[in-house]
N, C-alpha and C. Protein backbone atom coordinates (compact mmCIF):
# COMPACT_ATOMS: atom_id res chain seq x y z
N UNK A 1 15.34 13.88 24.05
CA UNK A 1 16.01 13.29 22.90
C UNK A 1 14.96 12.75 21.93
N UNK A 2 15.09 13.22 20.87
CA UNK A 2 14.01 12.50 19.50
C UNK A 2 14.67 11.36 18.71
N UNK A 3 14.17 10.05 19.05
CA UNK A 3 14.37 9.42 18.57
C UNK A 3 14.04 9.09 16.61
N UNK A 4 14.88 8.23 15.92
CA UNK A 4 14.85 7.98 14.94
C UNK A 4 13.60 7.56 14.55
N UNK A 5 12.65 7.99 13.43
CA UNK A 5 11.84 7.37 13.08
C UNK A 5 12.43 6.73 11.70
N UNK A 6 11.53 5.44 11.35
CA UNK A 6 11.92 4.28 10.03
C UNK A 6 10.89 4.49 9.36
N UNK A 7 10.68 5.43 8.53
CA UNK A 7 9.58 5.09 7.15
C UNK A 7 9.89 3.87 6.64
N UNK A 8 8.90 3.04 6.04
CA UNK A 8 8.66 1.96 5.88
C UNK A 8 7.20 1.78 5.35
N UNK A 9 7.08 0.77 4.53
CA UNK A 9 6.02 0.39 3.39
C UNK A 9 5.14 -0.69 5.03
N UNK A 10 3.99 -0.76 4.79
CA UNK A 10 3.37 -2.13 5.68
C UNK A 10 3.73 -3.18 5.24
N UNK A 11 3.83 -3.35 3.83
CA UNK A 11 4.61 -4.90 4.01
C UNK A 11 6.19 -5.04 4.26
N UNK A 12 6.60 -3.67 4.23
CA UNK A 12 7.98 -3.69 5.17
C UNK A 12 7.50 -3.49 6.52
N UNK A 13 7.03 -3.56 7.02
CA UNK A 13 7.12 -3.82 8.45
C UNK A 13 6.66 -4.94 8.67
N UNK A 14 5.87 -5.39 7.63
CA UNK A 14 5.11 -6.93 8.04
C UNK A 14 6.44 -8.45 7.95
N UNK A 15 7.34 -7.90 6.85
CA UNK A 15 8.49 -8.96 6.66
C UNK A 15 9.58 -8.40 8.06
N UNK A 16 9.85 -7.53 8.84
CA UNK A 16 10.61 -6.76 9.53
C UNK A 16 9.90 -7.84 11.29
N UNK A 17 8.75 -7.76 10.80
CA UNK A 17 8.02 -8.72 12.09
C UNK A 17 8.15 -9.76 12.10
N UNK A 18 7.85 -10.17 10.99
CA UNK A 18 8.68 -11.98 10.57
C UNK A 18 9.91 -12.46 10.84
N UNK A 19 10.69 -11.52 10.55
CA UNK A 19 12.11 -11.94 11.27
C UNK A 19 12.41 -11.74 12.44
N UNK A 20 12.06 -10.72 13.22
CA UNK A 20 12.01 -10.67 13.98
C UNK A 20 11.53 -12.15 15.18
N UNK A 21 10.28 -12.70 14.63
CA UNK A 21 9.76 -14.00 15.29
C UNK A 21 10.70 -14.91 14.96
N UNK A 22 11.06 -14.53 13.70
CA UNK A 22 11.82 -16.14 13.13
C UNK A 22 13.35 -16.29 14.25
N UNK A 23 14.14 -15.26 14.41
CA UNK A 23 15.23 -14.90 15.58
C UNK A 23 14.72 -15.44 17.12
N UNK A 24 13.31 -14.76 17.47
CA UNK A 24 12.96 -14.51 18.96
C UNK A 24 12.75 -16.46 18.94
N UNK A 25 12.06 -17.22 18.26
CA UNK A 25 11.20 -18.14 18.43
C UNK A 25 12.57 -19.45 18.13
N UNK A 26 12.76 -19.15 16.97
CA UNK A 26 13.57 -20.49 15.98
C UNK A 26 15.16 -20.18 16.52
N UNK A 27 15.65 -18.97 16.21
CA UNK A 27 17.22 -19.10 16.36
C UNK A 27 17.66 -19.21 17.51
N UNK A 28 17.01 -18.06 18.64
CA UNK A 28 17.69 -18.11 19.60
C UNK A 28 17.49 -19.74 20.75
N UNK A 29 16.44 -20.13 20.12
CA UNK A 29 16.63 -22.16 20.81
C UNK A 29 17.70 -22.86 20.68
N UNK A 30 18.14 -22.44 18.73
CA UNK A 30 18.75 -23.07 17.96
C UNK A 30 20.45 -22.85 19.09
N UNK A 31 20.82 -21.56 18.99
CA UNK A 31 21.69 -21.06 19.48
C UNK A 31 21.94 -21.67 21.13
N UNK A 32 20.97 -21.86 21.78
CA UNK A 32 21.15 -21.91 23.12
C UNK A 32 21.22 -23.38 23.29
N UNK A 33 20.75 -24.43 22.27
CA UNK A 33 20.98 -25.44 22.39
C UNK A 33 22.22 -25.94 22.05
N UNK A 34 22.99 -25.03 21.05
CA UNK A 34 24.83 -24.82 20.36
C UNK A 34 25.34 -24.67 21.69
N UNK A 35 25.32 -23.78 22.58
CA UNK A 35 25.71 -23.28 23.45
C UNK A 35 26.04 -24.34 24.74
N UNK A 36 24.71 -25.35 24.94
CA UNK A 36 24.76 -26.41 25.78
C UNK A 36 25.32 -27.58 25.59
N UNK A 37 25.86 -28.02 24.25
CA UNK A 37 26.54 -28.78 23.88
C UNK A 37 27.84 -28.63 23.64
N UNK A 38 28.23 -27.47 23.59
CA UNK A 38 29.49 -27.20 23.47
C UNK A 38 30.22 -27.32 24.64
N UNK A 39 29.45 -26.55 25.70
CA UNK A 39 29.64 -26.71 27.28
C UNK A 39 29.85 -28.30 27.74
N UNK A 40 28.95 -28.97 26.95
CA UNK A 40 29.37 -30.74 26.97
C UNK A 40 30.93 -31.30 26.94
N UNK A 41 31.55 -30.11 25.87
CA UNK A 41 32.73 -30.83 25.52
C UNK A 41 34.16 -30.08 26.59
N UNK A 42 33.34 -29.83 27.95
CA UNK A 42 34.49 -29.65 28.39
C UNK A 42 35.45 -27.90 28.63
N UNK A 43 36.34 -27.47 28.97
CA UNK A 43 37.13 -26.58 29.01
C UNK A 43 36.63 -25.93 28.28
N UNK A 44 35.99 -24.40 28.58
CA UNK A 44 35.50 -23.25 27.92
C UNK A 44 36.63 -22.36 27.30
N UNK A 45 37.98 -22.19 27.56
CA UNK A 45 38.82 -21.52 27.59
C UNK A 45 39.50 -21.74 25.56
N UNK A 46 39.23 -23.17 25.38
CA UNK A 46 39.57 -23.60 24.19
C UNK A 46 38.60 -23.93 23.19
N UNK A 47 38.22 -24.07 23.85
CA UNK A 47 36.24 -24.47 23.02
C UNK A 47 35.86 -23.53 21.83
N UNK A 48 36.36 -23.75 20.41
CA UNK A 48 35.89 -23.06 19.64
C UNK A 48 34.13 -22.91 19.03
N UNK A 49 33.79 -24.41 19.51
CA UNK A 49 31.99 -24.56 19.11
C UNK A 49 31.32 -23.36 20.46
N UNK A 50 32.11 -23.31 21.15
CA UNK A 50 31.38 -22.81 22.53
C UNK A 50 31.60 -21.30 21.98
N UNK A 51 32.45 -20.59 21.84
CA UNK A 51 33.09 -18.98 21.27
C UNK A 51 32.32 -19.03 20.05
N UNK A 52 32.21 -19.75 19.18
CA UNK A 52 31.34 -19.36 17.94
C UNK A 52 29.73 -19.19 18.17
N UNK A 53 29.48 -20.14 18.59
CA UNK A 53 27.91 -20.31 19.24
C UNK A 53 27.74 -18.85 20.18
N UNK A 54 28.40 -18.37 21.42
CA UNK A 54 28.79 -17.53 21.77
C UNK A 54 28.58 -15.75 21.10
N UNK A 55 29.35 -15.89 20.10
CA UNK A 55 29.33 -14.86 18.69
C UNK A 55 28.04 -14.70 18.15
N UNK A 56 27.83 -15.99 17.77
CA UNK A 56 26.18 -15.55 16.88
C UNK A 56 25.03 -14.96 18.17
N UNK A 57 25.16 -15.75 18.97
CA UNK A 57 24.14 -15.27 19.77
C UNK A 57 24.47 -13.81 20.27
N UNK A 58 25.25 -13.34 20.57
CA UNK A 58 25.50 -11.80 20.53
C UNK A 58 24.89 -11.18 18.98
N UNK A 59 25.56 -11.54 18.21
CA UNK A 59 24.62 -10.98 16.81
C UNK A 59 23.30 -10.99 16.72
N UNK A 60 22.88 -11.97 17.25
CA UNK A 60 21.53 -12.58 16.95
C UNK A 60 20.31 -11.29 18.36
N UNK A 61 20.85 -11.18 19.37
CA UNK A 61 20.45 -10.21 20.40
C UNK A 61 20.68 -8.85 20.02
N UNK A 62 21.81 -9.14 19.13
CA UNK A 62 21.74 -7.33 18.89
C UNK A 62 20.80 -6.96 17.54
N UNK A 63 20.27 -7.90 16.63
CA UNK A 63 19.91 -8.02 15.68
C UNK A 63 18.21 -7.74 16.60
N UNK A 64 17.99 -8.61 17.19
CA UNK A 64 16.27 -8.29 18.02
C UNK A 64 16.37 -7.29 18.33
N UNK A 65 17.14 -6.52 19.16
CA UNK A 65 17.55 -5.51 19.63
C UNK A 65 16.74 -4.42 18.51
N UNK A 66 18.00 -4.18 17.57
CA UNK A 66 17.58 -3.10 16.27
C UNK A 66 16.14 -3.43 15.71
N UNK A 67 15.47 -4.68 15.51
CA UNK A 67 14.21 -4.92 14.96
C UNK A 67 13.08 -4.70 15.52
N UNK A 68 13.59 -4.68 17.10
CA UNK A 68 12.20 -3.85 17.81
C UNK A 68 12.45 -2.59 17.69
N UNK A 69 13.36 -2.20 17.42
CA UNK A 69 13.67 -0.45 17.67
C UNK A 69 12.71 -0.34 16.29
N UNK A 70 12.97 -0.78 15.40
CA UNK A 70 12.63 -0.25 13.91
C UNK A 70 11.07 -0.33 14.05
N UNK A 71 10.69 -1.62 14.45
CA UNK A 71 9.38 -1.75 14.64
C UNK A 71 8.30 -0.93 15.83
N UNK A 72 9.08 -0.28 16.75
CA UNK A 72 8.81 0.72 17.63
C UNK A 72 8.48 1.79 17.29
N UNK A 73 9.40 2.18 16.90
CA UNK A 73 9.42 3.74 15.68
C UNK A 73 9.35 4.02 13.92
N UNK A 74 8.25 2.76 13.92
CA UNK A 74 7.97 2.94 12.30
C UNK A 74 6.93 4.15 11.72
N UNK A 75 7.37 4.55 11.08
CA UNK A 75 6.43 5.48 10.33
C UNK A 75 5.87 4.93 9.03
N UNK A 76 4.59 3.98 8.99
CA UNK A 76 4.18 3.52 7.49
C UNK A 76 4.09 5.10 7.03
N UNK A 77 4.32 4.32 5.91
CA UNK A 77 3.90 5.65 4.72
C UNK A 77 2.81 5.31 3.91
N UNK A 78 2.53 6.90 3.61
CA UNK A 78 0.89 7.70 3.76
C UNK A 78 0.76 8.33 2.22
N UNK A 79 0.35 7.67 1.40
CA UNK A 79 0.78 9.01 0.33
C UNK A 79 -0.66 9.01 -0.61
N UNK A 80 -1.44 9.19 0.17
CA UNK A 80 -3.19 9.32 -0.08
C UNK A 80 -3.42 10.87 -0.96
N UNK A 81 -2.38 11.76 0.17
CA UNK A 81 -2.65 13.46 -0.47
C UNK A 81 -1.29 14.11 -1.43
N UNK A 82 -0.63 12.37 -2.04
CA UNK A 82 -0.04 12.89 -2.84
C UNK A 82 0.08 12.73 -4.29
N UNK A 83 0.20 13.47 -4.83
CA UNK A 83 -0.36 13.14 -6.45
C UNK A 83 0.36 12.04 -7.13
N UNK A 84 -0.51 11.09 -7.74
CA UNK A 84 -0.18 9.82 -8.66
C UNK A 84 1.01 9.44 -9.36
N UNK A 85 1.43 10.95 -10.07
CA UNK A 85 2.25 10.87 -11.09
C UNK A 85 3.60 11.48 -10.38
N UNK A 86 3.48 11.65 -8.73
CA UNK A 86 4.64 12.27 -8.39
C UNK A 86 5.48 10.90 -7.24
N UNK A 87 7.03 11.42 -7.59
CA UNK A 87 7.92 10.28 -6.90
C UNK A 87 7.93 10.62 -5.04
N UNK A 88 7.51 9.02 -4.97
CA UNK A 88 7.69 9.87 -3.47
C UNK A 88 7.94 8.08 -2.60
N UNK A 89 8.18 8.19 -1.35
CA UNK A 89 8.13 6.56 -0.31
C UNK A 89 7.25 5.87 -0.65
N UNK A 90 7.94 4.88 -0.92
CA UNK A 90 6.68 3.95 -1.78
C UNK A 90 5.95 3.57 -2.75
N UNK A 91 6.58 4.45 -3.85
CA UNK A 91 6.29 4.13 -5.09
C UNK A 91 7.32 3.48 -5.95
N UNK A 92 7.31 3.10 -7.10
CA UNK A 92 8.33 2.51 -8.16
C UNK A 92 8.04 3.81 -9.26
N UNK A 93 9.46 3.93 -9.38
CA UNK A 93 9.67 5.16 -10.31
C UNK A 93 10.62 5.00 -11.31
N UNK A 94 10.02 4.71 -12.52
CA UNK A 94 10.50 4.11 -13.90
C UNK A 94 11.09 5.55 -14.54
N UNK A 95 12.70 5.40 -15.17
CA UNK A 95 13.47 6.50 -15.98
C UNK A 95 14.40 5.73 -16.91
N UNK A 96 14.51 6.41 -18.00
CA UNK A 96 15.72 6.48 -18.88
C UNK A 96 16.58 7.29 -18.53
N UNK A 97 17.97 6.85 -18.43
CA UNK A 97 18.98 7.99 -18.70
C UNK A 97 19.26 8.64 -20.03
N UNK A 98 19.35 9.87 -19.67
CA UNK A 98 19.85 11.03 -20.63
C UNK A 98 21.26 10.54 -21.58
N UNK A 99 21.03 10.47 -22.78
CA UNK A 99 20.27 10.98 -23.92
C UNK A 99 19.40 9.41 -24.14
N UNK A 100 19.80 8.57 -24.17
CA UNK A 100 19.24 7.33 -24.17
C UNK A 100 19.73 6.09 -23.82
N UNK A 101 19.39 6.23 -22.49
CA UNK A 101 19.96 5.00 -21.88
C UNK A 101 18.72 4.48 -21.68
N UNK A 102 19.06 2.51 -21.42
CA UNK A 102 17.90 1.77 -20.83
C UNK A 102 16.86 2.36 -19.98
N UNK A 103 15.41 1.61 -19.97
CA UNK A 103 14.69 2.13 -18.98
C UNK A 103 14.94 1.42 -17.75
N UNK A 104 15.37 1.89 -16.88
CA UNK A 104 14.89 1.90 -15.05
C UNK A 104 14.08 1.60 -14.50
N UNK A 105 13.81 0.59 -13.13
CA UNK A 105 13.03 0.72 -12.10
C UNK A 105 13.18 0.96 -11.03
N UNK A 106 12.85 1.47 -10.28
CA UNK A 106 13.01 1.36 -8.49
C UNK A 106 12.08 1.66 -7.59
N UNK A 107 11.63 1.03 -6.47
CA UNK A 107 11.05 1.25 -5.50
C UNK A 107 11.77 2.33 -4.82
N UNK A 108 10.61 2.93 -3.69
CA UNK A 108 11.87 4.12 -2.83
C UNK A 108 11.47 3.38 -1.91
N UNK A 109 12.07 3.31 -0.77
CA UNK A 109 11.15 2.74 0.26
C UNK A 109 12.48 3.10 1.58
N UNK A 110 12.33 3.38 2.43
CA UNK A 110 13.06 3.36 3.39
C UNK A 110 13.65 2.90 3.99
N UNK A 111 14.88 3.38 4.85
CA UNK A 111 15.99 2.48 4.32
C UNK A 111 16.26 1.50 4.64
N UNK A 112 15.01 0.98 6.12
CA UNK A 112 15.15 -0.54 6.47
C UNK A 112 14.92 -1.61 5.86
N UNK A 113 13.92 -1.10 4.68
CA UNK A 113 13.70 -2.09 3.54
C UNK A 113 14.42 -2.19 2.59
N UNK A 114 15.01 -0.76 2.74
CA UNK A 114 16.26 -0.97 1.51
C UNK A 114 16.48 -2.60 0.74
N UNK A 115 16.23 -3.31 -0.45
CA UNK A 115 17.20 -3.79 -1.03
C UNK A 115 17.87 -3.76 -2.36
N UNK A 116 18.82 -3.49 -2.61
CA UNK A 116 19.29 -3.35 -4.22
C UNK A 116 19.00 -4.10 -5.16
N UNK A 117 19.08 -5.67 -4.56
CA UNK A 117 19.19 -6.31 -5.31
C UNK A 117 17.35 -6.58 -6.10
N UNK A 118 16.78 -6.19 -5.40
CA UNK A 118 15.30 -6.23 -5.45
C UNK A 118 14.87 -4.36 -6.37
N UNK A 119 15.86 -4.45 -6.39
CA UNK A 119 15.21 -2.69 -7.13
C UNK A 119 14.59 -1.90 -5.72
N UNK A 120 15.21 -2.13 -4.37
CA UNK A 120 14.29 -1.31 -3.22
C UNK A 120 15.36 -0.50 -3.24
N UNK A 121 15.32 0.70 -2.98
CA UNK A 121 16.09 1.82 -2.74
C UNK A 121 15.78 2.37 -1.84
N UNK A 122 17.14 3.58 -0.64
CA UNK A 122 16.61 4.03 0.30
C UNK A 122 16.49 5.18 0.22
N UNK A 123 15.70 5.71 0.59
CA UNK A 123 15.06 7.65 0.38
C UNK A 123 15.87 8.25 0.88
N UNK A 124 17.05 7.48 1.30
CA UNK A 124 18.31 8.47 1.95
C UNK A 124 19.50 8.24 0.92
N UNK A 125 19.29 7.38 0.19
CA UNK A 125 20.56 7.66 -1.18
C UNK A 125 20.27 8.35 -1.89
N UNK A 126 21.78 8.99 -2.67
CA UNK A 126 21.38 10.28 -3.54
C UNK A 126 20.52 9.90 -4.73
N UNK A 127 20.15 8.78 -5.27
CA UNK A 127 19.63 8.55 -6.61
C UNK A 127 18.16 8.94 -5.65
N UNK A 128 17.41 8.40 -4.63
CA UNK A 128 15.95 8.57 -4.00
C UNK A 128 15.77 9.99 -3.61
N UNK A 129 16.94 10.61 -3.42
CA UNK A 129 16.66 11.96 -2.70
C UNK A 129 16.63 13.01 -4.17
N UNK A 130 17.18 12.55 -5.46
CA UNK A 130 17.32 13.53 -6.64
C UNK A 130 15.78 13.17 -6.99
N UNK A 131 15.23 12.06 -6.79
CA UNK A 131 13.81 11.80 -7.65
C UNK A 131 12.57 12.32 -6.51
N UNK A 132 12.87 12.17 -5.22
CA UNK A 132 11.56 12.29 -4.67
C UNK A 132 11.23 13.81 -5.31
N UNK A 133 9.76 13.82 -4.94
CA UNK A 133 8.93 15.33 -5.42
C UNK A 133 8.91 15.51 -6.84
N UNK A 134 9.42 14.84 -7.42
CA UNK A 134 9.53 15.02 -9.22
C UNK A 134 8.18 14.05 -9.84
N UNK A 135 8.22 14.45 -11.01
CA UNK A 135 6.88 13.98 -11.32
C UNK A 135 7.31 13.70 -12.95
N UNK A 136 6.43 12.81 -13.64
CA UNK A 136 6.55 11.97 -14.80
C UNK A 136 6.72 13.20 -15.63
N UNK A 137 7.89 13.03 -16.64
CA UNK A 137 8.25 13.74 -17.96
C UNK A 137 8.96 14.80 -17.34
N UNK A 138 9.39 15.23 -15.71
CA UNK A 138 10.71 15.67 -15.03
C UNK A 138 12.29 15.32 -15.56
N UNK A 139 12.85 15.94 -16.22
CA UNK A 139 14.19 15.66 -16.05
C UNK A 139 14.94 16.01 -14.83
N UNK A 140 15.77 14.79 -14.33
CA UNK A 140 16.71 15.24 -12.96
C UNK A 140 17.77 15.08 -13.08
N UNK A 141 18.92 15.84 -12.31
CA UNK A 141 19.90 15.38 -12.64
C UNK A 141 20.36 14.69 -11.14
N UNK A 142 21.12 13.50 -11.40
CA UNK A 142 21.23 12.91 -9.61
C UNK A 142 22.75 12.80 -9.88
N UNK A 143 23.10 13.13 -8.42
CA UNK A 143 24.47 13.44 -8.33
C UNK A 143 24.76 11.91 -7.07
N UNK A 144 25.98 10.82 -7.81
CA UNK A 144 26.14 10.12 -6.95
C UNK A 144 28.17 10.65 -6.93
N UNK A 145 28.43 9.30 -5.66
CA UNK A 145 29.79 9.49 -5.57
C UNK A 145 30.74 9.26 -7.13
N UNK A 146 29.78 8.72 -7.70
CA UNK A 146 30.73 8.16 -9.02
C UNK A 146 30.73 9.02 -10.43
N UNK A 147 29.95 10.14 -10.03
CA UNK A 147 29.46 11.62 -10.63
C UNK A 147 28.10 11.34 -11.13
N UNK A 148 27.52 12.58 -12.19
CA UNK A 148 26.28 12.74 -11.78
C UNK A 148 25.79 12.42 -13.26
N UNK A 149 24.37 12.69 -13.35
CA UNK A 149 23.81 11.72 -14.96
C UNK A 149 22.41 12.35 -14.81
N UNK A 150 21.87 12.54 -16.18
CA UNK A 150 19.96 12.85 -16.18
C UNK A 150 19.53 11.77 -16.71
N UNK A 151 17.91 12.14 -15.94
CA UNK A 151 17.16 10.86 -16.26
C UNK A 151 15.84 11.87 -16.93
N UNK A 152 14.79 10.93 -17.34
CA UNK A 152 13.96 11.36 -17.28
C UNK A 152 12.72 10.84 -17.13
N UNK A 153 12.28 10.89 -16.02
CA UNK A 153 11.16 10.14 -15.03
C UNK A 153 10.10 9.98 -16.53
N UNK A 154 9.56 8.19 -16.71
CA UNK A 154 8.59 8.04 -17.16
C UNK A 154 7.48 7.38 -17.00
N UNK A 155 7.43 6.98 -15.83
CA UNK A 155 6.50 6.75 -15.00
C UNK A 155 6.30 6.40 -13.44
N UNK A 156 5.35 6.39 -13.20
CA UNK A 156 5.27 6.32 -11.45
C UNK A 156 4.14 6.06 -11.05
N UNK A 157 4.21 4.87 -10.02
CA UNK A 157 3.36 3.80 -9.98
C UNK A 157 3.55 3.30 -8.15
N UNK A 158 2.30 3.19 -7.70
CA UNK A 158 2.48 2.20 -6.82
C UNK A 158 3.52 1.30 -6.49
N UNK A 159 3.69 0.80 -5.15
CA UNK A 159 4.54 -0.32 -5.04
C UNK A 159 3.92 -1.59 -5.24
């Protein structure tokens, strides 16, 4: 069986390690000390501090869980033999939409780093998968669920 590999930037894996400690070290104390006090108050059967405390810490184990996996099977990305001006993991790739819309930014970065709200995008959504391999003064057309639109790549840059 071939497991999943996580492309990922090094400082996505370096913030991916951080939380990871911040869960293993800080929460799960936090949690187990919820856990022992709740048990203070008696009858487990009704104990809502005890079932909630309970809850997170299942989240919180399955959450370490996935963060070593990711961090197990990371693939940093490599893009030494790939040309400057072309879109690819790990770069920020600046466009206007067709005929003249605002200019654009976005990181591509994979999808554990994924964040939107940060302009990170994942190389597995259709807007990252229409731009990778394209290169500055490329028109593309990217096809999302909400239909499709051209851009036209005007620059590309490091993360």
């Amino acid at each position: 069986m071939v497991e999943k590999t996580y492309p990922m930037t090094l400082e996505g894996k370096k913030k991916i390690e951080a939380e990871l400690e911040e869960l293993k070290v800080n929460k799960r104390a936090e949690i187990i000390e919820r856990i022992k006090i709740a048990r203070s108050f008696g009858d487990l059967s009704e104990n809502s501090e005890y079932e909630s405390a309970k809850d997170e810490q299942a989240f919180v184990e399955g959450r370490i869980s996935t963060l070593e996996n990711m961090i197990r099977f990371a693939e940093i990305i490599d893009d030494k033999n790939v040309a400057a001006d072309e879109v690819t993991l790990g770069r920020t790739v600046t466009f206007n939409e067709l005929p003249d819309g605002p200019e654009e930014a976005y990181t591509i970065v994979g999808s554990a780093e994924a964040d939107p709200m940060e302009y990170k995008i994942s190389n597995d959504s259709p807007m990252a998968k229409a731009l990778l391999g394209h290169k500055v003064g490329d028109k593309v057309t990217i096809e999302t669920p909400g239909g499709s639109f051209d851009v036209e790549i005007t620059k590309v840059a490091k993360a």
